[in-house]
PDB file of N, CA and C in Angstrom:
ATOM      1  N   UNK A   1     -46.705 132.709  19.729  1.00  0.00           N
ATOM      2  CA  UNK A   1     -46.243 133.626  18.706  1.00  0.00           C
ATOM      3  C   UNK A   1     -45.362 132.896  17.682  1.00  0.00           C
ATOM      4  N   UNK A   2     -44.856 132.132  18.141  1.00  0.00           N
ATOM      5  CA  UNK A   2     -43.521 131.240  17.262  1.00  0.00           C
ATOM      6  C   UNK A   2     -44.473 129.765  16.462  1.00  0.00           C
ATOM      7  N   UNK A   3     -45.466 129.994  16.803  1.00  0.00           N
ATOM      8  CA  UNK A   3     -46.748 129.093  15.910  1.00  0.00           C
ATOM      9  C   UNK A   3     -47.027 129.482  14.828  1.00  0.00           C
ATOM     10  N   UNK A   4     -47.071 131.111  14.734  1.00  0.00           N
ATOM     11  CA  UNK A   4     -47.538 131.961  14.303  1.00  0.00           C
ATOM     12  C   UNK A   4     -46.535 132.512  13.172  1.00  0.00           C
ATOM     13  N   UNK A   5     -45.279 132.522  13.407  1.00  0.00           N
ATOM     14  CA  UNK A   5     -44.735 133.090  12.761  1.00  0.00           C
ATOM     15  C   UNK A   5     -44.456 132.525  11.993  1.00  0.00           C
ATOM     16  N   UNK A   6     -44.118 130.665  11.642  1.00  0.00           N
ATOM     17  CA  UNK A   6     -43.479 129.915  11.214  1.00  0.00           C
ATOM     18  C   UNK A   6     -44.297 129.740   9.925  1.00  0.00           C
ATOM     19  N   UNK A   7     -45.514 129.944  10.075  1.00  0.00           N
ATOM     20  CA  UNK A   7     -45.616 129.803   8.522  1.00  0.00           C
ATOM     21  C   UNK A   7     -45.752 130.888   7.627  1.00  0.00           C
ATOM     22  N   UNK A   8     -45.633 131.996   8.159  1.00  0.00           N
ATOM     23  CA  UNK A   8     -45.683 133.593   8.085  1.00  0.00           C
ATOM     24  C   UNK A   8     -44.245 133.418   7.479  1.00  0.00           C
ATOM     25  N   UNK A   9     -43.316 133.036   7.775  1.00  0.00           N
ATOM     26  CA  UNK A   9     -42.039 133.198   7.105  1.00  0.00           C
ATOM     27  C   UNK A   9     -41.980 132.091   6.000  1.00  0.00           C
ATOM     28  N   UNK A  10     -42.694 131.010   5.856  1.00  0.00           N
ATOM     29  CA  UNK A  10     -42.552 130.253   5.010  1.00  0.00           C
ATOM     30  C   UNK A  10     -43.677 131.113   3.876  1.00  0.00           C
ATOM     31  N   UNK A  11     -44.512 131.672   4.429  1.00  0.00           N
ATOM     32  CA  UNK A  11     -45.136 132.164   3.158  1.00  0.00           C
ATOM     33  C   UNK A  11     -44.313 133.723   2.301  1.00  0.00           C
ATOM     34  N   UNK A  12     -43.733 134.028   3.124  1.00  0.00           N
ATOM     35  CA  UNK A  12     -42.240 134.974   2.710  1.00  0.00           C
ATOM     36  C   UNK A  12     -41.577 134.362   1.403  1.00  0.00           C
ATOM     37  N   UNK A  13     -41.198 132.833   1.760  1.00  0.00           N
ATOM     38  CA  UNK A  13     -40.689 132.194   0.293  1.00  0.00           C
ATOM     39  C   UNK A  13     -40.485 132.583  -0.610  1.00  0.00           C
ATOM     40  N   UNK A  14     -42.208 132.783  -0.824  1.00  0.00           N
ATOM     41  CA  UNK A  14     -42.806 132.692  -2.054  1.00  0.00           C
ATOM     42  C   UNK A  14     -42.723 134.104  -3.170  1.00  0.00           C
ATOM     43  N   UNK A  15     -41.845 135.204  -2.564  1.00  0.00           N
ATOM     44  CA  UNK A  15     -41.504 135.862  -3.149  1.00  0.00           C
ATOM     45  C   UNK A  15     -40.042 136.064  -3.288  1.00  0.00           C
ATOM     46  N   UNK A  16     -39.446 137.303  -3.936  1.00  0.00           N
ATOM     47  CA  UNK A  16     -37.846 137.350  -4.058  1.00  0.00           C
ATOM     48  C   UNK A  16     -37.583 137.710  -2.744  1.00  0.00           C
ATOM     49  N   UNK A  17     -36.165 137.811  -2.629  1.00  0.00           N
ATOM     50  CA  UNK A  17     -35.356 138.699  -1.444  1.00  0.00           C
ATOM     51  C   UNK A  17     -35.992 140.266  -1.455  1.00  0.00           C
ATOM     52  N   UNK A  18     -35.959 140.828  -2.608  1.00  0.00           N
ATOM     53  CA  UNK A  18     -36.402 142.798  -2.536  1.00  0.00           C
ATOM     54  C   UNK A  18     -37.851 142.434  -2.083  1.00  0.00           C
ATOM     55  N   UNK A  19     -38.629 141.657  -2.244  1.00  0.00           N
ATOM     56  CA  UNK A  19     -39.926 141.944  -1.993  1.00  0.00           C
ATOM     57  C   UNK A  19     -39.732 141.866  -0.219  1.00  0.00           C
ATOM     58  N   UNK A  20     -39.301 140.654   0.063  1.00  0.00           N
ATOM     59  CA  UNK A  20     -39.400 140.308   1.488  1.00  0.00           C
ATOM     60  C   UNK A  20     -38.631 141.722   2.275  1.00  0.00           C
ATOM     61  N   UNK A  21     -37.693 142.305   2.190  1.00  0.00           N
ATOM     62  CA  UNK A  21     -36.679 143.576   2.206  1.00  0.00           C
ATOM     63  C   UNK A  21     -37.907 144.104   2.624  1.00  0.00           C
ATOM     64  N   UNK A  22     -38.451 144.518   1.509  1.00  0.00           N
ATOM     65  CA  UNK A  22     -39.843 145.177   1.766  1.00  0.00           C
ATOM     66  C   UNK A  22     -40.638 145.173   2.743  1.00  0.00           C
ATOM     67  N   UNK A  23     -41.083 144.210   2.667  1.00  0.00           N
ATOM     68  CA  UNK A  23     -41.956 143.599   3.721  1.00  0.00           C
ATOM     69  C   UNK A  23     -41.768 143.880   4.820  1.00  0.00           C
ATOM     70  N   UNK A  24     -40.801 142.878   4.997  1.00  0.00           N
ATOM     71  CA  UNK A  24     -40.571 143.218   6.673  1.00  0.00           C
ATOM     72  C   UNK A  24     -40.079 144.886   6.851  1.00  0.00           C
ATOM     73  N   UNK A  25     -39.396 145.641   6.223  1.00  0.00           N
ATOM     74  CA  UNK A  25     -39.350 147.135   6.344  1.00  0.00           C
ATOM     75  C   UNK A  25     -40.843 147.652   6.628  1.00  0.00           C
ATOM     76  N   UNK A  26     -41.696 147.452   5.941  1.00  0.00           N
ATOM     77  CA  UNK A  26     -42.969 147.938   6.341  1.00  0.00           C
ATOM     78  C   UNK A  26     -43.525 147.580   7.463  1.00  0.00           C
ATOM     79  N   UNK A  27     -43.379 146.522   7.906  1.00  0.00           N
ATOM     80  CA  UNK A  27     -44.338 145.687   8.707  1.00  0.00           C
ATOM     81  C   UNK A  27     -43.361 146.199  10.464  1.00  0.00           C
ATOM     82  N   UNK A  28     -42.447 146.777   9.883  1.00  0.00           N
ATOM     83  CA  UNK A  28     -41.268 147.238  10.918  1.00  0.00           C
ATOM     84  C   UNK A  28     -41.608 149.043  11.270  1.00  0.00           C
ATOM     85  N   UNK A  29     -42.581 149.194  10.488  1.00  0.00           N
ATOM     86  CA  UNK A  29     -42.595 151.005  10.502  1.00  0.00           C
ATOM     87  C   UNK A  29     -41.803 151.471   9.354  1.00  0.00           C
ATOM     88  N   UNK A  30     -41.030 151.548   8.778  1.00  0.00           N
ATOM     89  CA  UNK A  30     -40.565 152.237   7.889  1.00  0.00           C
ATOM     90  C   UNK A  30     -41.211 153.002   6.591  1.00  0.00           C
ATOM     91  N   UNK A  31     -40.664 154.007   6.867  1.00  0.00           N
ATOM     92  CA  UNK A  31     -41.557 154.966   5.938  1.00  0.00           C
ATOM     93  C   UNK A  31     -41.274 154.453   4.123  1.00  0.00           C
ATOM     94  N   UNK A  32     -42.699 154.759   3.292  1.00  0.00           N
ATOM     95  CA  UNK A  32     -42.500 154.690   1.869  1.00  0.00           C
ATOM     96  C   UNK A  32     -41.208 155.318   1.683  1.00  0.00           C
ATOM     97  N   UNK A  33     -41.067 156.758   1.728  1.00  0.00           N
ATOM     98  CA  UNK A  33     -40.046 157.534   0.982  1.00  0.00           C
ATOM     99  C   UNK A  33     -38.559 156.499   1.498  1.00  0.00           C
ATOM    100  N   UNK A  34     -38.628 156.264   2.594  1.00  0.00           N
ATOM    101  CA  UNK A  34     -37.214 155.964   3.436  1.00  0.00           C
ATOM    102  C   UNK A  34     -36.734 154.223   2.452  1.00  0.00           C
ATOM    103  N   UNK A  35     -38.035 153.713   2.280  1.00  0.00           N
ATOM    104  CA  UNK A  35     -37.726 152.548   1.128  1.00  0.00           C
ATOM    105  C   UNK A  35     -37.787 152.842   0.026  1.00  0.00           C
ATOM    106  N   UNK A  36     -38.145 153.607  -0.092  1.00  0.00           N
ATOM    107  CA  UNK A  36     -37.746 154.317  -1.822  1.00  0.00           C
ATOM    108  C   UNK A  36     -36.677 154.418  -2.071  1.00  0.00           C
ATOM    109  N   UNK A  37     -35.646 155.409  -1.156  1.00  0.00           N
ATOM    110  CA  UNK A  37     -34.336 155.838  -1.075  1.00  0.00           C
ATOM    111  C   UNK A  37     -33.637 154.966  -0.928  1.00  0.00           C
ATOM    112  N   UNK A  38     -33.801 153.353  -0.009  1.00  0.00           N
ATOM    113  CA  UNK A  38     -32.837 152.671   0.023  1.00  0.00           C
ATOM    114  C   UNK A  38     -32.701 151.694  -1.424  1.00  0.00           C
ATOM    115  N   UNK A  39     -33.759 151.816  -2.444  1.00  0.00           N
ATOM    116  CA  UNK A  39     -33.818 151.015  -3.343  1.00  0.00           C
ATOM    117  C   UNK A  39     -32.917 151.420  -4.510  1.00  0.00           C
ATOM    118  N   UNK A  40     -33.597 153.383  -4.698  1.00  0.00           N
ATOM    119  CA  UNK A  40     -33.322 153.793  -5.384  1.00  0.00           C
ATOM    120  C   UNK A  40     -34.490 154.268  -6.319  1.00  0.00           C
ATOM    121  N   UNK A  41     -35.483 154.304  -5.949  1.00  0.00           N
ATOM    122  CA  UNK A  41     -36.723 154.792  -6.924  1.00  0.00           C
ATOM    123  C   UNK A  41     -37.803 155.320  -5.967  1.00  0.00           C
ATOM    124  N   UNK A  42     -38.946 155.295  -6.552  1.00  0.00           N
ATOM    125  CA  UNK A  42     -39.717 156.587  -6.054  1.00  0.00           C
ATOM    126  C   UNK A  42     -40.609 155.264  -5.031  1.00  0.00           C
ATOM    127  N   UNK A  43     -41.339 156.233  -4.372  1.00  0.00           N
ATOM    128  CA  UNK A  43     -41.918 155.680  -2.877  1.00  0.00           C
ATOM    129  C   UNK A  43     -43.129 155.157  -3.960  1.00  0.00           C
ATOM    130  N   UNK A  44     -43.944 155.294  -4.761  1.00  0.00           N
ATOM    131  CA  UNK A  44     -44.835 155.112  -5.679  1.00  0.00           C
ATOM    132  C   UNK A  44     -44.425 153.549  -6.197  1.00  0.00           C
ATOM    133  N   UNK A  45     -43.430 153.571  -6.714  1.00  0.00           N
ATOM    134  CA  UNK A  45     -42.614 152.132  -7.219  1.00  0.00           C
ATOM    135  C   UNK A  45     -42.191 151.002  -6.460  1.00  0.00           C
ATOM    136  N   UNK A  46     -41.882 151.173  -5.030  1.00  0.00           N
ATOM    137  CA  UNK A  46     -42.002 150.398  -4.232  1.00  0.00           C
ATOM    138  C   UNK A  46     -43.000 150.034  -3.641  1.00  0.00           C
ATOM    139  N   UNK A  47     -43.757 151.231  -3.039  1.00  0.00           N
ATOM    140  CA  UNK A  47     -45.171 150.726  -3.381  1.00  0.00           C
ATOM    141  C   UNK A  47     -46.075 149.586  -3.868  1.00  0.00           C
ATOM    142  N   UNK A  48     -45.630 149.479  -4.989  1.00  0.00           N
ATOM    143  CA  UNK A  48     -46.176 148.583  -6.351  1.00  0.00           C
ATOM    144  C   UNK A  48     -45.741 147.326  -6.017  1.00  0.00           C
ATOM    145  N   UNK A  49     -44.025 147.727  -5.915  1.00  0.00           N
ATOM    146  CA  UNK A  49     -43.774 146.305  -5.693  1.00  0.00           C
ATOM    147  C   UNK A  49     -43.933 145.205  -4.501  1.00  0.00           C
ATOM    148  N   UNK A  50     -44.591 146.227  -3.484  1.00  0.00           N
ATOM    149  CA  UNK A  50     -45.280 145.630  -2.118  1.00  0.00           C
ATOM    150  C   UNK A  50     -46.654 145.441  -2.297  1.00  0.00           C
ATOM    151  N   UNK A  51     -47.112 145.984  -2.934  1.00  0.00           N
ATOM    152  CA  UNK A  51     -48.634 145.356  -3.100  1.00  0.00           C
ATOM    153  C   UNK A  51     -48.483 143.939  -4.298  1.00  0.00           C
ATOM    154  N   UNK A  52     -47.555 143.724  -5.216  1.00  0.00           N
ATOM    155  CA  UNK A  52     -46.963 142.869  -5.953  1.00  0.00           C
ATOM    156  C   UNK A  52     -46.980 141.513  -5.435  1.00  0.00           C
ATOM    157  N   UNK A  53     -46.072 141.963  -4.477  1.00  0.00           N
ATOM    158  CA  UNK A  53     -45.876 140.845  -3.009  1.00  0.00           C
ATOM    159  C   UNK A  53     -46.630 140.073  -2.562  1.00  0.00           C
ATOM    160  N   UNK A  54     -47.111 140.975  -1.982  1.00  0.00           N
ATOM    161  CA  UNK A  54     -48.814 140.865  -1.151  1.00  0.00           C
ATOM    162  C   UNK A  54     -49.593 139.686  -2.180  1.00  0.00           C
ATOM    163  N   UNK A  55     -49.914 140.170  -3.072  1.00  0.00           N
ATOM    164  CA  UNK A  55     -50.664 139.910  -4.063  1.00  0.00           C
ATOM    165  C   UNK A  55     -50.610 138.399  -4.362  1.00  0.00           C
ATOM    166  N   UNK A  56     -48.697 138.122  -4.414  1.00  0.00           N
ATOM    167  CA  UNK A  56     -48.316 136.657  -4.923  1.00  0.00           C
ATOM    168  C   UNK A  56     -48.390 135.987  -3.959  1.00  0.00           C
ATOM    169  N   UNK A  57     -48.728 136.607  -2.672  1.00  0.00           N
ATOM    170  CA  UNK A  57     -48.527 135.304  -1.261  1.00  0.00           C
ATOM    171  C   UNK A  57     -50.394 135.110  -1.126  1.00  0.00           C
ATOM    172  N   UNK A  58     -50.922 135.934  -1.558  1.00  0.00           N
ATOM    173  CA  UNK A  58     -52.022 135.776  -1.625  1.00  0.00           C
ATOM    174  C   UNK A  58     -52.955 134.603  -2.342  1.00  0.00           C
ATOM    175  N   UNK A  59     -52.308 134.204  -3.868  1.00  0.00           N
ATOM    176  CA  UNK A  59     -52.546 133.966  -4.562  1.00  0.00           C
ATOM    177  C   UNK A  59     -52.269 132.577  -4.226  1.00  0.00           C
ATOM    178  N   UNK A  60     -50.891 132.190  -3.782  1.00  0.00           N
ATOM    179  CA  UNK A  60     -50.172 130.667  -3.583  1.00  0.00           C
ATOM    180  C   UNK A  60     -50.824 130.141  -2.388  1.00  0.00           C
ATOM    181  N   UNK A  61     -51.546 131.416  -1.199  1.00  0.00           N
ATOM    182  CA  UNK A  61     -52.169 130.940  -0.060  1.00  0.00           C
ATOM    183  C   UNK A  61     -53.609 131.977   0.150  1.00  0.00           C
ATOM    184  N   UNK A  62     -54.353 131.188  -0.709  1.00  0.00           N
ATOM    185  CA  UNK A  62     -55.800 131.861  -0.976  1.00  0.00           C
ATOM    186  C   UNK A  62     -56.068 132.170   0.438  1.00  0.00           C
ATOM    187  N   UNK A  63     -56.295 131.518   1.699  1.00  0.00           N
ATOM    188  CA  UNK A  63     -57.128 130.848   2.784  1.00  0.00           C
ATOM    189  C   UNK A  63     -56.224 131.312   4.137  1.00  0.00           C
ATOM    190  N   UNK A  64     -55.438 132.167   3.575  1.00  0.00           N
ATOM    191  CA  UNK A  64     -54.463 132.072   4.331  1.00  0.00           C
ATOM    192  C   UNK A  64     -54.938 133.825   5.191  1.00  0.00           C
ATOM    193  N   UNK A  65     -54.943 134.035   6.662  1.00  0.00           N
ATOM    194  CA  UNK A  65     -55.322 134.966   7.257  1.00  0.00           C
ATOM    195  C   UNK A  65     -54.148 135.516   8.416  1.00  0.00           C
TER     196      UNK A  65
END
Protein backbone atom coordinates (compact mmCIF):
# COMPACT_ATOMS: atom_id res chain seq x y z
CA UNK A 1 0.00 0.00 0.00
CA UNK A 2 2.89 2.45 0.92
CA UNK A 3 4.21 1.63 -2.88
CA UNK A 4 1.18 2.81 -3.81
CA UNK A 5 0.66 5.73 -2.16
CA UNK A 6 3.98 7.40 -2.65
CA UNK A 7 3.51 8.47 -5.88
CA UNK A 8 -0.21 9.17 -5.39
CA UNK A 9 0.96 11.92 -3.06
CA UNK A 10 3.64 13.11 -5.24
CA UNK A 11 1.14 13.44 -7.95
CA UNK A 12 -0.96 15.65 -5.28
CA UNK A 13 2.01 18.24 -5.92
CA UNK A 14 0.97 19.10 -8.82
CA UNK A 15 -1.86 21.03 -7.72
CA UNK A 16 -2.52 23.91 -4.95
CA UNK A 17 -3.18 23.21 -1.22
CA UNK A 18 -7.45 23.95 -1.82
CA UNK A 19 -7.39 21.50 -4.55
CA UNK A 20 -5.56 18.72 -2.55
CA UNK A 21 -8.11 19.91 0.72
CA UNK A 22 -10.39 18.72 -1.75
CA UNK A 23 -9.26 15.79 -2.71
CA UNK A 24 -8.48 14.04 -0.05
CA UNK A 25 -12.03 15.35 1.57
CA UNK A 26 -13.63 13.47 -1.20
CA UNK A 27 -11.66 10.53 -1.47
CA UNK A 28 -12.41 10.50 2.55
CA UNK A 29 -16.39 10.49 2.02
CA UNK A 30 -17.22 13.89 2.48
CA UNK A 31 -20.17 15.24 1.17
CA UNK A 32 -20.25 18.10 -1.89
CA UNK A 33 -22.50 20.44 0.20
CA UNK A 34 -20.25 19.78 3.52
CA UNK A 35 -17.12 21.10 1.13
CA UNK A 36 -18.94 23.72 -0.15
CA UNK A 37 -19.63 25.10 3.34
CA UNK A 38 -16.18 24.69 4.50
CA UNK A 39 -14.90 26.81 1.52
CA UNK A 40 -17.56 29.05 1.37
CA UNK A 41 -19.35 28.58 -2.02
CA UNK A 42 -21.74 26.40 -3.60
CA UNK A 43 -21.24 22.47 -3.82
CA UNK A 44 -21.44 23.17 -7.84
CA UNK A 45 -18.09 25.38 -7.50
CA UNK A 46 -16.17 23.05 -5.72
CA UNK A 47 -17.17 20.65 -7.75
CA UNK A 48 -15.41 22.38 -10.64
CA UNK A 49 -12.63 22.92 -8.80
CA UNK A 50 -12.19 19.05 -8.20
CA UNK A 51 -12.71 18.03 -11.51
CA UNK A 52 -10.01 21.08 -12.24
CA UNK A 53 -7.69 19.01 -10.15
CA UNK A 54 -8.31 15.87 -11.51
CA UNK A 55 -7.89 17.21 -14.80
CA UNK A 56 -4.23 18.89 -14.04
CA UNK A 57 -2.83 15.59 -12.48
CA UNK A 58 -4.09 14.04 -15.41
CA UNK A 59 -2.54 16.03 -17.82
CA UNK A 60 1.24 16.19 -16.04
CA UNK A 61 0.64 12.19 -15.67
CA UNK A 62 -1.10 11.07 -18.92
CA UNK A 63 -0.28 7.12 -18.14
CA UNK A 64 -0.82 7.39 -14.88
CA UNK A 65 -3.74 4.76 -13.37
Amino acid sequence: AIDRMLPALTRLMAVDERSRKIIWMRAFGVSWWKIGDRFGRSERTVQRWYDDAIAAIGRRWPNCS
